[in-house]
N, C-alpha and C. Protein backbone atom coordinates (compact mmCIF):
# COMPACT_ATOMS: atom_id res chain seq x y z
N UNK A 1 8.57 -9.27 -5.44
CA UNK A 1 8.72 -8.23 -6.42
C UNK A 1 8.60 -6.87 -5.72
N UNK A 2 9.22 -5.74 -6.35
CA UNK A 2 9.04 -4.52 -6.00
C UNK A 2 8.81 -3.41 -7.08
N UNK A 3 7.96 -2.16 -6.32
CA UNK A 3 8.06 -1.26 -7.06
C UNK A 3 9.26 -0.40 -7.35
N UNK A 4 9.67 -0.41 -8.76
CA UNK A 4 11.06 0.20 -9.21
C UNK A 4 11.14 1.39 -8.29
N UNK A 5 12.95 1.83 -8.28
CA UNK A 5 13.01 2.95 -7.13
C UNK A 5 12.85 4.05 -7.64
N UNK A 6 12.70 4.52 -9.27
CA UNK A 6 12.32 5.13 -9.93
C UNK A 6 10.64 5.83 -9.72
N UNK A 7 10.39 5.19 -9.89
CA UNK A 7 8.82 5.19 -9.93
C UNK A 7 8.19 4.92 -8.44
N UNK A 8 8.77 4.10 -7.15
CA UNK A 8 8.34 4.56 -5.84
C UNK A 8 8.97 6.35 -5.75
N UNK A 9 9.84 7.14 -6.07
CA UNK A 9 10.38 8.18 -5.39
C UNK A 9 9.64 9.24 -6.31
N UNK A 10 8.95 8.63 -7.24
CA UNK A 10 7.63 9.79 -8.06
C UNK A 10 6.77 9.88 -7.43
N UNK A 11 5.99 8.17 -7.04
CA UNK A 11 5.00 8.22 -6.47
C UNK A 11 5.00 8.68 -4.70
N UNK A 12 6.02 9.12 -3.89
CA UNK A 12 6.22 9.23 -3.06
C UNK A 12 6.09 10.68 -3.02
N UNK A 13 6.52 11.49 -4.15
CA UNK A 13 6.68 12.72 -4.02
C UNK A 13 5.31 13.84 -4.39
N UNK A 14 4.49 13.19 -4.84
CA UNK A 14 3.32 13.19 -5.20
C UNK A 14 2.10 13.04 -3.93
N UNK A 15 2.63 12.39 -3.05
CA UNK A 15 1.70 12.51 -1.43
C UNK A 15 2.51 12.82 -0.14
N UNK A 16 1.95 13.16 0.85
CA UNK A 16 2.70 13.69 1.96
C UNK A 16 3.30 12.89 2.50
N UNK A 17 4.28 12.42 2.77
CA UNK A 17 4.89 11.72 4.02
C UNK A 17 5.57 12.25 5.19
N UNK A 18 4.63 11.59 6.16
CA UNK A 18 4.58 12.26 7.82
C UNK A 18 5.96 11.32 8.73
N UNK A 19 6.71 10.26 8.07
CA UNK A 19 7.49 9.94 9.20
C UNK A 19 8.09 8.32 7.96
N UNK A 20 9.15 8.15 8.72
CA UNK A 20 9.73 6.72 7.85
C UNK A 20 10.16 5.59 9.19
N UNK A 21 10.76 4.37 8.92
CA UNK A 21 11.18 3.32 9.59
C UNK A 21 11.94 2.62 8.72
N UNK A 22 13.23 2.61 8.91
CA UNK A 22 14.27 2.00 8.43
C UNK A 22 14.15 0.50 7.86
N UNK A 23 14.36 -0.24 7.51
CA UNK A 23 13.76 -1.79 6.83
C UNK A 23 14.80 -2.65 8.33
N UNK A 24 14.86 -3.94 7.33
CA UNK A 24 15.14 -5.04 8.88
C UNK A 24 14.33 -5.16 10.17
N UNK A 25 13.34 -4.76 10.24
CA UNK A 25 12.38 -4.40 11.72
C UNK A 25 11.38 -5.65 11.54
N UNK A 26 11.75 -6.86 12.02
CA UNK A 26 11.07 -7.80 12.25
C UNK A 26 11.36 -8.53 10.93
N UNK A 27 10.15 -9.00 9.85
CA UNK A 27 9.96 -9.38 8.45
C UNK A 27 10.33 -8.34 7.45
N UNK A 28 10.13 -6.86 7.72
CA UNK A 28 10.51 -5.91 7.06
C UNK A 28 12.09 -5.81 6.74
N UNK A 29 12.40 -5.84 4.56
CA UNK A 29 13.66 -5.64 4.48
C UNK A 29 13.57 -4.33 3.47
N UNK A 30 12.91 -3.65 3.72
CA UNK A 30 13.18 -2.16 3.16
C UNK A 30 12.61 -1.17 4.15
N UNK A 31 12.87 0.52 3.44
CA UNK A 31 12.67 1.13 4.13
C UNK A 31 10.90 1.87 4.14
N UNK A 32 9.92 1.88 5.60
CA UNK A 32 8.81 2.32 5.04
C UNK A 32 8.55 3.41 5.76
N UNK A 33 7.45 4.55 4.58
CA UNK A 33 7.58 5.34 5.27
C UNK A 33 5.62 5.84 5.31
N UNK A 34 5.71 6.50 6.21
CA UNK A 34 4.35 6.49 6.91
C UNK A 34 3.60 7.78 6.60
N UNK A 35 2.32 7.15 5.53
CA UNK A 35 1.43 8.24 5.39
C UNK A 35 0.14 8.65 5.98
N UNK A 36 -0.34 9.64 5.45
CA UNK A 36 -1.88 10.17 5.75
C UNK A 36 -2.77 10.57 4.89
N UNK A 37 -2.34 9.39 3.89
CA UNK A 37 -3.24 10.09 2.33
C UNK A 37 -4.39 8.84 1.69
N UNK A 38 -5.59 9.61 1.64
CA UNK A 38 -6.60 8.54 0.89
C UNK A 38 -6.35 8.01 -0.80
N UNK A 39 -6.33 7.16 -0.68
CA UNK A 39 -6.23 6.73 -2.14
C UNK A 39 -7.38 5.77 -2.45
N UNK A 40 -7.34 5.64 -3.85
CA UNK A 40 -8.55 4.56 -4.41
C UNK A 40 -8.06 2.94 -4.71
N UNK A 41 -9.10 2.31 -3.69
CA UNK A 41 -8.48 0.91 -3.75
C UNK A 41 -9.78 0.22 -4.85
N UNK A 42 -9.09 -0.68 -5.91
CA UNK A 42 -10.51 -1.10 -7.01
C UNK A 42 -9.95 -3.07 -6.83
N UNK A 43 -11.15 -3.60 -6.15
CA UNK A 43 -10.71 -5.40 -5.50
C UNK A 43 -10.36 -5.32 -7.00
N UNK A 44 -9.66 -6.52 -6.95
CA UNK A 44 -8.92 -6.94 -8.48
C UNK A 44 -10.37 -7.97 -9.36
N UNK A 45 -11.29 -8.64 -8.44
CA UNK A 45 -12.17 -9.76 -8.77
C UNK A 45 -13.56 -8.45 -9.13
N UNK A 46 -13.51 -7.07 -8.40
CA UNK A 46 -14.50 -6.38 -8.82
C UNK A 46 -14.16 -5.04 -8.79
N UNK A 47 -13.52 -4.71 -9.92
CA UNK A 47 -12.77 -3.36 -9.85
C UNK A 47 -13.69 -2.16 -10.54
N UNK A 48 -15.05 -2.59 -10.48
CA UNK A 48 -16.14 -1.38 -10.27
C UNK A 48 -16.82 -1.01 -8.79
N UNK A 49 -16.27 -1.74 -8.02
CA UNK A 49 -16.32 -1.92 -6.71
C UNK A 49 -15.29 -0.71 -6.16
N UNK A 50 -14.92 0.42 -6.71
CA UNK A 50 -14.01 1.14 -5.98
C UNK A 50 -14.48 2.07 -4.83
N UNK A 51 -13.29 2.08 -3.83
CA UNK A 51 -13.66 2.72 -2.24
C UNK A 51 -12.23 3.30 -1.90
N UNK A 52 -12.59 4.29 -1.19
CA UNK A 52 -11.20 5.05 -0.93
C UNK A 52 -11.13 4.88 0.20
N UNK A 53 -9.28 4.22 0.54
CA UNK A 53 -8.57 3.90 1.72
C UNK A 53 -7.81 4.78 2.53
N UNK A 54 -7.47 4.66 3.30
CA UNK A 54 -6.00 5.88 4.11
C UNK A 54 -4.75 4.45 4.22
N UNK A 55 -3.96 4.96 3.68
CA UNK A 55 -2.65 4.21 3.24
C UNK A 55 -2.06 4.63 5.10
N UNK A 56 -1.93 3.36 5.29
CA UNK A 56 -1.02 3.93 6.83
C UNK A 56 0.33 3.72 6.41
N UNK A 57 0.96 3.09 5.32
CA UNK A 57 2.70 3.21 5.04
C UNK A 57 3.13 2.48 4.08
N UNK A 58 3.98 2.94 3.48
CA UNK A 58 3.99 2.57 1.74
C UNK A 58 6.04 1.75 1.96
N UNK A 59 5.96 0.89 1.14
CA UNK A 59 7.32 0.38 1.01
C UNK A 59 7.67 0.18 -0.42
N UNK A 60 8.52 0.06 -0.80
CA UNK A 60 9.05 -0.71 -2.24
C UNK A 60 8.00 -1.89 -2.46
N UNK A 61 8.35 -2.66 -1.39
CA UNK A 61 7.42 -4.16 -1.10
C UNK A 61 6.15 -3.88 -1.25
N UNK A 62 5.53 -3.36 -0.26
CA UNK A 62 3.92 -3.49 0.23
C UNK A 62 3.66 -2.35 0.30
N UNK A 63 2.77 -2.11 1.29
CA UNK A 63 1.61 -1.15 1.81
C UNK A 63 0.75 -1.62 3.25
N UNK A 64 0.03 -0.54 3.37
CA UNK A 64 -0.82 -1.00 4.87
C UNK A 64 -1.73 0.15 4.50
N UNK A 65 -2.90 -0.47 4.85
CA UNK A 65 -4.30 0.49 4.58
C UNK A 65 -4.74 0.22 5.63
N UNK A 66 -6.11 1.51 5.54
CA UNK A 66 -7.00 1.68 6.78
C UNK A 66 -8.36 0.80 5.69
N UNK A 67 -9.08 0.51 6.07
CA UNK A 67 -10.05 0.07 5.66
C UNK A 67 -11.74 -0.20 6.22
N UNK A 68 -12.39 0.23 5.86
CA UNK A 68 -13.73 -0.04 6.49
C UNK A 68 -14.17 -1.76 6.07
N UNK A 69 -13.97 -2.63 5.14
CA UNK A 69 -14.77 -3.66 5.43
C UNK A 69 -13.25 -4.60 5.12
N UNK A 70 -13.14 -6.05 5.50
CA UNK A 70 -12.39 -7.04 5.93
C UNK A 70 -12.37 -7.71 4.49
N UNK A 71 -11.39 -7.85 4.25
CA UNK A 71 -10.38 -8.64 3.28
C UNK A 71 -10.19 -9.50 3.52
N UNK A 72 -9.80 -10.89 2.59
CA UNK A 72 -9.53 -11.81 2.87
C UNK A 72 -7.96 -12.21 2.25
N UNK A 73 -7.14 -12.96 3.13
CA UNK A 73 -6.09 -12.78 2.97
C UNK A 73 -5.85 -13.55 1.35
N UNK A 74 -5.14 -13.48 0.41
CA UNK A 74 -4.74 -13.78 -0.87
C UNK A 74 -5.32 -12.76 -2.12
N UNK A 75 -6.48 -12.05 -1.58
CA UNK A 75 -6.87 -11.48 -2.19
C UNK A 75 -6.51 -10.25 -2.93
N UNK A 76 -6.79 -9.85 -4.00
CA UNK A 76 -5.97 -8.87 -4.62
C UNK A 76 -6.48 -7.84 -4.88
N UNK A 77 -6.24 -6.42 -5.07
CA UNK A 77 -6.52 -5.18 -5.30
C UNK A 77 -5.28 -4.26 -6.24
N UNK A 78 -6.15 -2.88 -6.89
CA UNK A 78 -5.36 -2.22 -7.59
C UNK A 78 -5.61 -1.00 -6.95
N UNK A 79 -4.31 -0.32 -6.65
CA UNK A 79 -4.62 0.88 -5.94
C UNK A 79 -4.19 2.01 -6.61
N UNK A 80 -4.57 2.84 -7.11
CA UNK A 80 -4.37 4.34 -7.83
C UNK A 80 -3.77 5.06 -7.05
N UNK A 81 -2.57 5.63 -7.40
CA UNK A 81 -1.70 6.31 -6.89
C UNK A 81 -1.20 7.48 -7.79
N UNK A 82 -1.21 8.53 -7.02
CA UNK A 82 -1.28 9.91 -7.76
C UNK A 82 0.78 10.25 -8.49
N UNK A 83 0.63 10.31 -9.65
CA UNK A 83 2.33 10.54 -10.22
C UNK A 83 2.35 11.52 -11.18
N UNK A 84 2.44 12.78 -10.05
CA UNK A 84 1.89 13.89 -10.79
C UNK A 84 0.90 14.20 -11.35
N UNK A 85 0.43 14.63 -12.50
CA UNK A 85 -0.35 14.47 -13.01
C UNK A 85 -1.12 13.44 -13.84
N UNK A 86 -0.76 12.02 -13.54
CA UNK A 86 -0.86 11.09 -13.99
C UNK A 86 -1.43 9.95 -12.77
N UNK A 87 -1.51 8.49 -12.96
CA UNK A 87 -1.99 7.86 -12.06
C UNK A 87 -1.29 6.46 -12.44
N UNK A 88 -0.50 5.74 -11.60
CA UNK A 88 -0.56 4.57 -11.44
C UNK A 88 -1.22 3.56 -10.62
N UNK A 89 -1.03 2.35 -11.50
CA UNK A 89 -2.20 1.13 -11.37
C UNK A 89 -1.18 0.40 -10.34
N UNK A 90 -1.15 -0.33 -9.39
CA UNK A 90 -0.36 -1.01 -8.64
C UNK A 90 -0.96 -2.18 -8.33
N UNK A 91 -0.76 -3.78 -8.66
CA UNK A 91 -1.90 -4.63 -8.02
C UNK A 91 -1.02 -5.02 -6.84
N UNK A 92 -1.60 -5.16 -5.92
CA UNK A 92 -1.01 -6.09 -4.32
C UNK A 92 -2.21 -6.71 -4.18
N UNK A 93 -1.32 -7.88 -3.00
CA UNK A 93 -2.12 -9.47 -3.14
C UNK A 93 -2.11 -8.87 -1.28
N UNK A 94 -2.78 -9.31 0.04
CA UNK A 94 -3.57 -9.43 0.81
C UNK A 94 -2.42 -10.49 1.53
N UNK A 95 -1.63 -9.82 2.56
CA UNK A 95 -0.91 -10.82 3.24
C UNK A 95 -1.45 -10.92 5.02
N UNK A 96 -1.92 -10.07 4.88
CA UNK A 96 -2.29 -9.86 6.87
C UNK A 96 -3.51 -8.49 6.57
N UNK A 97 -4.15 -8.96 8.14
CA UNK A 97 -5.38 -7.88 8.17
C UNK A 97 -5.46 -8.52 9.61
N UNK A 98 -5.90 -7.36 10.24
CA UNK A 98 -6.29 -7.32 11.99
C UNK A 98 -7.25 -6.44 11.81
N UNK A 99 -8.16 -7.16 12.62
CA UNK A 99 -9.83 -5.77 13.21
C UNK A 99 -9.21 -4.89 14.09
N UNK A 100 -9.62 -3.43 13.42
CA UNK A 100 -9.19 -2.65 14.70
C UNK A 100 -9.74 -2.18 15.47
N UNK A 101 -11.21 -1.87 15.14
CA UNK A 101 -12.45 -1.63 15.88
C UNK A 101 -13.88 -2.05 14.77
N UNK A 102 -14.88 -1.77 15.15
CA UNK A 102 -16.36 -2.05 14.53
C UNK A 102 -16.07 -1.33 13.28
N UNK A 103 -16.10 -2.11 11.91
CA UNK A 103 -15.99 -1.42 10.52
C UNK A 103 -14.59 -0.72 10.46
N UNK A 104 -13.48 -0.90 11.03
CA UNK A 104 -11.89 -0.45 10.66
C UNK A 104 -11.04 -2.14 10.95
N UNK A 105 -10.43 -1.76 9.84
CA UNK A 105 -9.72 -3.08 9.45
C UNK A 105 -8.34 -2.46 9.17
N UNK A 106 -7.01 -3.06 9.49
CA UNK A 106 -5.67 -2.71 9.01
C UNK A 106 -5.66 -3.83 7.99
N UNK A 107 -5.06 -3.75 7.03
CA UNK A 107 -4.88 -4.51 5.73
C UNK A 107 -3.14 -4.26 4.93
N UNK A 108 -2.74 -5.26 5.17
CA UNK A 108 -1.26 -5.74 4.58
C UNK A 108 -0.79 -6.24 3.68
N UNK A 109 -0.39 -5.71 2.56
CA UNK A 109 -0.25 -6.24 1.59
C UNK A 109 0.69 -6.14 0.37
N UNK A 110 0.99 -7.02 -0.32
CA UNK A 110 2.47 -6.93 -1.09
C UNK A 110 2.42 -6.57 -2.37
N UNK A 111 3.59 -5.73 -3.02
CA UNK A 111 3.22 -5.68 -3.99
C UNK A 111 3.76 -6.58 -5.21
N UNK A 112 2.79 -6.72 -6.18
CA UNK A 112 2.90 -7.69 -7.21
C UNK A 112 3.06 -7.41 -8.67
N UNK A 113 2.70 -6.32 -8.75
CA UNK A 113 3.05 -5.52 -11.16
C UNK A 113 2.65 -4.53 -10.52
N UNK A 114 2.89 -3.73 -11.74
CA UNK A 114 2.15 -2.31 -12.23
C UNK A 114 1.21 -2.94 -13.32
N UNK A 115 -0.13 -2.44 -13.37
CA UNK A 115 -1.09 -2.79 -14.07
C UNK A 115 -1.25 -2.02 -15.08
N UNK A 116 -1.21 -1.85 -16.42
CA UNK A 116 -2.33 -1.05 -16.87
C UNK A 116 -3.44 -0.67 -17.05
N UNK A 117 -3.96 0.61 -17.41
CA UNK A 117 -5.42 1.03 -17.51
C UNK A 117 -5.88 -0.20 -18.78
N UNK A 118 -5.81 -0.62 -19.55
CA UNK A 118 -6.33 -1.24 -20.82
C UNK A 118 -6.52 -2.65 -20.03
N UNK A 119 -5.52 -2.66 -19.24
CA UNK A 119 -5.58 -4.46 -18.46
C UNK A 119 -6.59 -4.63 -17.56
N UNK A 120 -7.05 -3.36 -16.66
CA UNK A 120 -8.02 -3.30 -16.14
C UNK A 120 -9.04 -3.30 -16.07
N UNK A 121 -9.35 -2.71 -17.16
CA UNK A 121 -10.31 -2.58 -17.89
C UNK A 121 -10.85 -3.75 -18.70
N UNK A 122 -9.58 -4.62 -19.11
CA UNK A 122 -10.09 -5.46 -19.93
C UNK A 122 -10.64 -6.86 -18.96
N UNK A 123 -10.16 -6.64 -17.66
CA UNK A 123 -10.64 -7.43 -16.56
C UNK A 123 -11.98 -7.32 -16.57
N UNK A 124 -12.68 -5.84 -16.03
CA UNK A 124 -13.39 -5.44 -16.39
C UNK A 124 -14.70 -6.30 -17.19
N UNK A 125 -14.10 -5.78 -18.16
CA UNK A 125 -15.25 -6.43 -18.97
C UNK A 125 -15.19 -7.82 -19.08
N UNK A 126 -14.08 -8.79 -18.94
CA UNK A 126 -14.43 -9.98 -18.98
C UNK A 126 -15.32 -10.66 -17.75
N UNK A 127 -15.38 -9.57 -16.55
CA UNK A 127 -15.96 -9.97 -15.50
C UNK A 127 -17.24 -9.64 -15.58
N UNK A 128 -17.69 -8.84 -16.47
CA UNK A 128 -19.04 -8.04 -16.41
C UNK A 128 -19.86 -8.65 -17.26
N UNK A 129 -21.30 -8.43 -16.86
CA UNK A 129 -22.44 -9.90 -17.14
C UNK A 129 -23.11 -9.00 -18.47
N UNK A 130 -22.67 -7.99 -19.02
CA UNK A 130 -23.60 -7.31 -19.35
C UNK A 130 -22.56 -6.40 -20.21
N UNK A 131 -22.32 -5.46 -21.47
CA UNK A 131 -21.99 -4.74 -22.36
C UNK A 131 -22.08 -3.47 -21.35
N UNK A 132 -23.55 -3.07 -20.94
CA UNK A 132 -23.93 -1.66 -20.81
C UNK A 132 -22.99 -1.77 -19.13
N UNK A 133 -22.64 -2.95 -18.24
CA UNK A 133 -22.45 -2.48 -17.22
C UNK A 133 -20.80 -2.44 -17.36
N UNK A 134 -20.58 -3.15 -17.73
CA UNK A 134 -18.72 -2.63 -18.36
C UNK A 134 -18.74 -1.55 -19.11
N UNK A 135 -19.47 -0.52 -19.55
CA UNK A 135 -18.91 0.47 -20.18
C UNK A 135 -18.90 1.39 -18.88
N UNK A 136 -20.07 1.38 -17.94
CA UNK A 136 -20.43 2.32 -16.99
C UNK A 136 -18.98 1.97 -16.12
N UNK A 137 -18.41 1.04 -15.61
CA UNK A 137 -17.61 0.51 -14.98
C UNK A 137 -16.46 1.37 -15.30
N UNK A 138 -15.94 1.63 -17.10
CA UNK A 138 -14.77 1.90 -17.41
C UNK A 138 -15.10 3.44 -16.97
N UNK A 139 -16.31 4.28 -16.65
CA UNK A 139 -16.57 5.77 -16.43
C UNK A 139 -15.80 5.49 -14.69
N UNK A 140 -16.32 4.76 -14.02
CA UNK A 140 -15.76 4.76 -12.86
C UNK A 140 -14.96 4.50 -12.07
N UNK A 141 -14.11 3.77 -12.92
CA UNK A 141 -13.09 3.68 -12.87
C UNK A 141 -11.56 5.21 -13.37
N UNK A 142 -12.04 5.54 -14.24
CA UNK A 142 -11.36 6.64 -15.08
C UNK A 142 -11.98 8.04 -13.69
N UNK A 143 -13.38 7.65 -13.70
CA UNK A 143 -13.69 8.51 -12.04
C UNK A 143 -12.93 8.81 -10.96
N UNK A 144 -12.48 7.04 -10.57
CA UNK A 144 -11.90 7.07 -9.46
C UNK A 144 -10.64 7.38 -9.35
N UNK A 145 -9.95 7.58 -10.35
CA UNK A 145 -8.31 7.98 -10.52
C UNK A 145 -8.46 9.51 -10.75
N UNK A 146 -9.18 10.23 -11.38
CA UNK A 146 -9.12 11.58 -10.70
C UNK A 146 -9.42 11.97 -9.32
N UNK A 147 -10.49 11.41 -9.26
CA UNK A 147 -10.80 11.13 -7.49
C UNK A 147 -9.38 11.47 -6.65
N UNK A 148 -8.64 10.71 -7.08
CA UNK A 148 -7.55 9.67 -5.88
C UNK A 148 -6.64 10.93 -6.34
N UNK A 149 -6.38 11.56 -7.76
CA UNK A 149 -5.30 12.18 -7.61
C UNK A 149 -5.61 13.92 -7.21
N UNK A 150 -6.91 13.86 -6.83
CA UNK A 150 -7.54 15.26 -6.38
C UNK A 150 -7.24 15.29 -5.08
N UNK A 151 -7.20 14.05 -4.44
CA UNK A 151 -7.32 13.23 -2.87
C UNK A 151 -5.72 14.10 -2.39
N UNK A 152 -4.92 14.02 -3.16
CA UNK A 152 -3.50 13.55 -3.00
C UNK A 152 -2.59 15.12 -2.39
């Protein structure tokens, strides 16, 4: 699956891009292009768990992050991405990760829907042991997407 070309060339225009690479380059069949912007990554299994990444290059397909702690491959995340004044939900699933030094991890990964805020949320709370800690969750979450689009 991919992100519509509609909605990648919003979200593209909305952060800096420092350089591109044509698609066909090995496994790669689109074109990616290479950033320097932090965004908010929320794991899909604990999306009050949010931490901000440096996106090393964005495609229709996937993505590649910088990361401080190690992923496991299948695993899934939603990453907030600044669209104007607005924010999209993106989930990608965890296809490759290499150590790059002590606490930096490269992380590879594809993309799979656009999420909504209500879906997330409603994850959220079905994951949460507790009323009072899913409400705090939905503050930090709604946190972390201004965060990400202040970042941008």
């Amino acid at each position: 699956m991919s992100l519509p070309a509609e909605l990648f060339s919003e979200i593209t225009d909305s952060i800096t891009i420092v350089g591109h690479e044509e698609g066909e380059q090995g496994a790669r069949r689109t074109q990616r292009f290479q950033l320097r912007t932090h965004v908010t990554l929320l794991p899909w299994n604990d999306p009050a768990n949010a931490v901000s990444v440096r996106i090393r290059d964005l495609s229709t397909d996937g993505l590649g992050v910088l990361h401080s702690q190690r992923m496991s491959l299948d695993d899934q995340f939603v990453i907030c991405f600044p669209r104007g004044e607005a924010t999209v939900l993106a989930l990608y699933t965890i296809v490759y990760w290499e150590p790059l030094a002590e606490n930096l991890y490269a992380i590879g990964a594809q993309f799979e829907q656009i999420v909504e805020q209500a879906d997330l949320e409603g994850r959220q709370l079905a994951l949460a042991q507790s009323p009072a800690k899913a409400q705090g969750t939905s503050s930090r979450i709604g946190y972390a997407q201004v965060r990400s689009r202040k970042a941008s």
